[in-house]
Protein backbone atom coordinates (compact mmCIF):
# COMPACT_ATOMS: atom_id res chain seq x y z
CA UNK A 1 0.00 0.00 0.00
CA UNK A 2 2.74 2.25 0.68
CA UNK A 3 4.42 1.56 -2.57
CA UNK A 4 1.18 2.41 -4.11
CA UNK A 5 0.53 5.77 -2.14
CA UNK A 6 4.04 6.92 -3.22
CA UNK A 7 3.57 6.04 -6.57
CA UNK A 8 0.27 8.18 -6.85
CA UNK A 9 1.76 10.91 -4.58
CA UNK A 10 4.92 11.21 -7.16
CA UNK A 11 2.60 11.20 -10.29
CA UNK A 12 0.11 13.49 -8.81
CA UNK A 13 3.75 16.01 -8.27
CA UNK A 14 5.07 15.38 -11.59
CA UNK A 15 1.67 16.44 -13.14
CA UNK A 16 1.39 19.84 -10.58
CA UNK A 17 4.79 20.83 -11.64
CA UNK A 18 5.07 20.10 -15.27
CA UNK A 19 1.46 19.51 -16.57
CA UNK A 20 1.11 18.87 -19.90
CA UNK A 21 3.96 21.28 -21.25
CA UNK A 22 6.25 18.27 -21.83
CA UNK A 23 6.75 17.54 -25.24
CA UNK A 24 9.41 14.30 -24.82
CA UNK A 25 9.95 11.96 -22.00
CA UNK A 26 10.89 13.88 -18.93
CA UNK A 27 13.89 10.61 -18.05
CA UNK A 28 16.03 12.83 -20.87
CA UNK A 29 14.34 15.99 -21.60
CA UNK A 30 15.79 18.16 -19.05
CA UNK A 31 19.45 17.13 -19.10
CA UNK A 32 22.03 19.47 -19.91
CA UNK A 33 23.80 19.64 -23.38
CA UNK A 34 27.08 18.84 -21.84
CA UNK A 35 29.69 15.19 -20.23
CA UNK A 36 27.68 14.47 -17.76
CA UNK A 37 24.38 14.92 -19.58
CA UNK A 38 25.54 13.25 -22.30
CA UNK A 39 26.82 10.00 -20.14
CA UNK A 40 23.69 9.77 -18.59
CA UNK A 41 21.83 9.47 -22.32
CA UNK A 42 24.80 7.10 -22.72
CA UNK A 43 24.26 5.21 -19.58
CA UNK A 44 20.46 5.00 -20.41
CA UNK A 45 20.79 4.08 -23.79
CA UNK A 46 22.87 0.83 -22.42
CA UNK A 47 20.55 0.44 -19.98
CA UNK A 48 18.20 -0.30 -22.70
CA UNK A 49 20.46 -2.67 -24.88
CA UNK A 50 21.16 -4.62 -22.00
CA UNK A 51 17.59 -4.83 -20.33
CA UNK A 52 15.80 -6.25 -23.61
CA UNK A 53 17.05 -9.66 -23.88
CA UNK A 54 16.02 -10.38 -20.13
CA UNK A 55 12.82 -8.95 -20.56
CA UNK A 56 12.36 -10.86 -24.01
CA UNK A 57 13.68 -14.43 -22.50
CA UNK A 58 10.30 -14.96 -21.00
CA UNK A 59 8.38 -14.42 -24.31
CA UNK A 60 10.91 -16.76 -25.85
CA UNK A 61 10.44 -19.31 -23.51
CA UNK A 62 6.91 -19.51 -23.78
CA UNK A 63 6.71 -19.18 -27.58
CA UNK A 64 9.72 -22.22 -27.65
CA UNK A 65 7.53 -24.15 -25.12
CA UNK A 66 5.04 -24.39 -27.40
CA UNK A 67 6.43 -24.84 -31.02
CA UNK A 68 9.60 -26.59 -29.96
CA UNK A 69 7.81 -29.53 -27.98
CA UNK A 70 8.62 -32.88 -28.73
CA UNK A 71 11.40 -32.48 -31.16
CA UNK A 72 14.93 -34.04 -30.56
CA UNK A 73 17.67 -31.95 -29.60
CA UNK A 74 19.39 -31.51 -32.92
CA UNK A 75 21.19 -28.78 -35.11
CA UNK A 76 17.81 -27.92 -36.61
CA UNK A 77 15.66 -27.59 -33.35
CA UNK A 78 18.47 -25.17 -32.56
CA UNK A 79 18.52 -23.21 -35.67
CA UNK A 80 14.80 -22.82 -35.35
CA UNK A 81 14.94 -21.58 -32.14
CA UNK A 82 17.21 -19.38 -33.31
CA UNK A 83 15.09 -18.17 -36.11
CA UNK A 84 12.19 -17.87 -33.84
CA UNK A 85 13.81 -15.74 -31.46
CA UNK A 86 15.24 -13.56 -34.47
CA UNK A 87 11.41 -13.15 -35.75
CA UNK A 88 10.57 -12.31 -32.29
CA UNK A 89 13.37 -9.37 -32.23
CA UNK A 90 12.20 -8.46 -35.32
CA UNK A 91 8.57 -8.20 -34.51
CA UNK A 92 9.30 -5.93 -31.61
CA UNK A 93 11.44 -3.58 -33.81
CA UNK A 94 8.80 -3.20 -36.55
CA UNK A 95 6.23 -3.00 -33.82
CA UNK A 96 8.05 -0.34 -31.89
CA UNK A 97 8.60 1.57 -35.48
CA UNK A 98 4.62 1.32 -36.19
CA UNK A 99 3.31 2.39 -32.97
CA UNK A 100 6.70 5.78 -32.79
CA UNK A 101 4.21 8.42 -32.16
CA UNK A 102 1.70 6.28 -29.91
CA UNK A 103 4.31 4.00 -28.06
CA UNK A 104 3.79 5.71 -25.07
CA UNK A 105 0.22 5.71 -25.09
CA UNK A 106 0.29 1.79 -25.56
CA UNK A 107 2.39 1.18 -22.79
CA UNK A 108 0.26 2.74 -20.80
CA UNK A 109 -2.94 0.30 -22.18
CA UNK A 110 -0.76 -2.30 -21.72
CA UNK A 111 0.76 -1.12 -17.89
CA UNK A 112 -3.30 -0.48 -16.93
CA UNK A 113 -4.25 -3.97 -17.85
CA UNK A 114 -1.46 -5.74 -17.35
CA UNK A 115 0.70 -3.96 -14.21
CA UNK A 116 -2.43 -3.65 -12.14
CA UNK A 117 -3.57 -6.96 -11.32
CA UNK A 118 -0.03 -7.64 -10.85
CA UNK A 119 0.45 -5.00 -8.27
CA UNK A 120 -2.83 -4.85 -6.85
CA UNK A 121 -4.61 -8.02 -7.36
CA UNK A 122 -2.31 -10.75 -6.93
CA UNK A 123 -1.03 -10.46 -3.57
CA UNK A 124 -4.04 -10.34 -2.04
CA UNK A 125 -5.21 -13.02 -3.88
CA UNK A 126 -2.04 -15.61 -2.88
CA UNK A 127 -2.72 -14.26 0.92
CA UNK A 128 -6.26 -15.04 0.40
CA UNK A 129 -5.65 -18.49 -0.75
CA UNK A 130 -2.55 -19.13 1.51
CA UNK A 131 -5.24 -19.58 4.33
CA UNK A 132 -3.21 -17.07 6.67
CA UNK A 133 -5.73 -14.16 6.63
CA UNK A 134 -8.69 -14.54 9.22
CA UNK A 135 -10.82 -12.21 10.31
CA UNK A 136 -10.57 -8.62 8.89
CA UNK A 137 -7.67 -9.72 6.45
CA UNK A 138 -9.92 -11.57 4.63
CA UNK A 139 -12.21 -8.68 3.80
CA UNK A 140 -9.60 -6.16 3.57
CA UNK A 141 -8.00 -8.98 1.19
CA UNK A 142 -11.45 -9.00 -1.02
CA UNK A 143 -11.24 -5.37 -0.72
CA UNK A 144 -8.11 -4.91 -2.52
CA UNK A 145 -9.00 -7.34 -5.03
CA UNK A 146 -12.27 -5.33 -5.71
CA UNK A 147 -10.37 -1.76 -5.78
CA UNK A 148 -7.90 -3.55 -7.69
CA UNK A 149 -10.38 -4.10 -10.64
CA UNK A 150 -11.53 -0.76 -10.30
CA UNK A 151 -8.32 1.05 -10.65
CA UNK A 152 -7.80 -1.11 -13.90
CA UNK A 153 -10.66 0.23 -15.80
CA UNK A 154 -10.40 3.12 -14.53
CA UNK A 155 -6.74 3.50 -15.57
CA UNK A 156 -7.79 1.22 -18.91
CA UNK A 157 -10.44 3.48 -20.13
CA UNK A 158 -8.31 6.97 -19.49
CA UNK A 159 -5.29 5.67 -21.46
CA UNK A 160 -7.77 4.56 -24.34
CA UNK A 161 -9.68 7.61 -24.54
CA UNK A 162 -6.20 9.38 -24.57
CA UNK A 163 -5.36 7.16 -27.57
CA UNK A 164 -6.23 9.61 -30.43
CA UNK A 165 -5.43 12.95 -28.42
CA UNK A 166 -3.27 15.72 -30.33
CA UNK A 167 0.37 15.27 -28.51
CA UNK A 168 0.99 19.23 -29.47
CA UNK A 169 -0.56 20.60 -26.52
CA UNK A 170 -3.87 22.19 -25.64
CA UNK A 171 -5.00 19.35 -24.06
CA UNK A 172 -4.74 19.32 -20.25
CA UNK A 173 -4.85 15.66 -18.68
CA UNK A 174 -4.84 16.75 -15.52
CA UNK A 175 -7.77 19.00 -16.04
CA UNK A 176 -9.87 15.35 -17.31
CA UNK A 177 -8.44 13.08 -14.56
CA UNK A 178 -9.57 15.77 -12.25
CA UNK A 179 -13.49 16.15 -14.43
CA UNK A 180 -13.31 11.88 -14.83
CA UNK A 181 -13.08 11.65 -10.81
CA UNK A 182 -15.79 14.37 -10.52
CA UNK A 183 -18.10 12.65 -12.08
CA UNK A 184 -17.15 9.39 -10.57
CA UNK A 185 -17.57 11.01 -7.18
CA UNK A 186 -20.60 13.51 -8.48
CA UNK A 187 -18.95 16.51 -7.33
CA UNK A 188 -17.79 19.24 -9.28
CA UNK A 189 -14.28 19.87 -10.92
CA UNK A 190 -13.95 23.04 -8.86
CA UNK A 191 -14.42 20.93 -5.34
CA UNK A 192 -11.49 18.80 -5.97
């Protein structure tokens, strides 16, 4: 919960002290044009490199699971694996090229429905099932779950309505959270 409350608390900043002004991802926006600037681009840029084959191993494995089943250990099982895993880089590459203007806006689809239950549902859920919450952790357990769900289309339907919205400014995100949870709570803008 605390991990949660931060996270909000440090969006909820970001969006009060920048708003809607930025133009490119604040992680390199700001940095000066000069060494240590520059090494940090550097140093996030190999970040990057580095990062993508661990987070790609897991779609590998999976996709490998399930073609690569039941055949021998040979030359050719390797060299399709191989190939596989090259169509895989490939697909995320002309993925990430298709979706250059809107990337951002699909990770954020994706983090709603996918991060969420993760985060939020989850844990609960294993604690649930574990059989160690009794009494009031139980409901507070269901209760989670149940906000959990909420928070996802909630968070779901804001990123897809921001899907088609003009990234040159004018619009202020902050301004529809703020009339979104209005009318969820049926108050007006101007009380929250």
């Amino acid at each position: 919960m605390t991990v949660c409350l931060t996270y909000t608390l440090f969006g909820w900043w970001c969006c009060k002290a920048w708003g809607t002004s930025l133009d490119t991802p604040l992680i390199t926006d700001k940095l000066p044009d000069n060494a240590i600037g520059n090494t940090i681009k550097l140093l996030f840029i190999l970040n990057l490199l580095i990062s993508y084959p661990l987070q790609l191993y897991p779609a590998n494995i999976v996709v490998e699971t399930y073609l690569y089943t039941g055949w021998a250990k040979t030359k050719k099982r390797q060299w399709a694996k191989n190939f596989t895993r090259m169509l895989m880089v490939l697909f995320t590459i002309l993925f990430t090229i298709a979706l250059k203007d809107k990337l951002d806006k699909f990770l954020s689809v994706l983090g709603a429905l996918t991060c969420t239950p993760i985060l939020m549902f989850f844990p609960p859920l294993f604690h649930l099932k574990s059989g160690l919450a009794t009494g009031y952790k139980k409901y507070l357990n269901i209760f989670l779950m149940g906000l959990s769900i909420v928070v996802l289309f909630f968070c779901g339907t804001l990123s897809i309505l921001a899907w088609n919205d003009d990234d040159t400014g004018g619009n202020d995100d902050a301004s529809k959270v703020e009339t979104i949870a209005a009318a969820a709570a049926n108050t007006s803008p101007s009380m929250l």
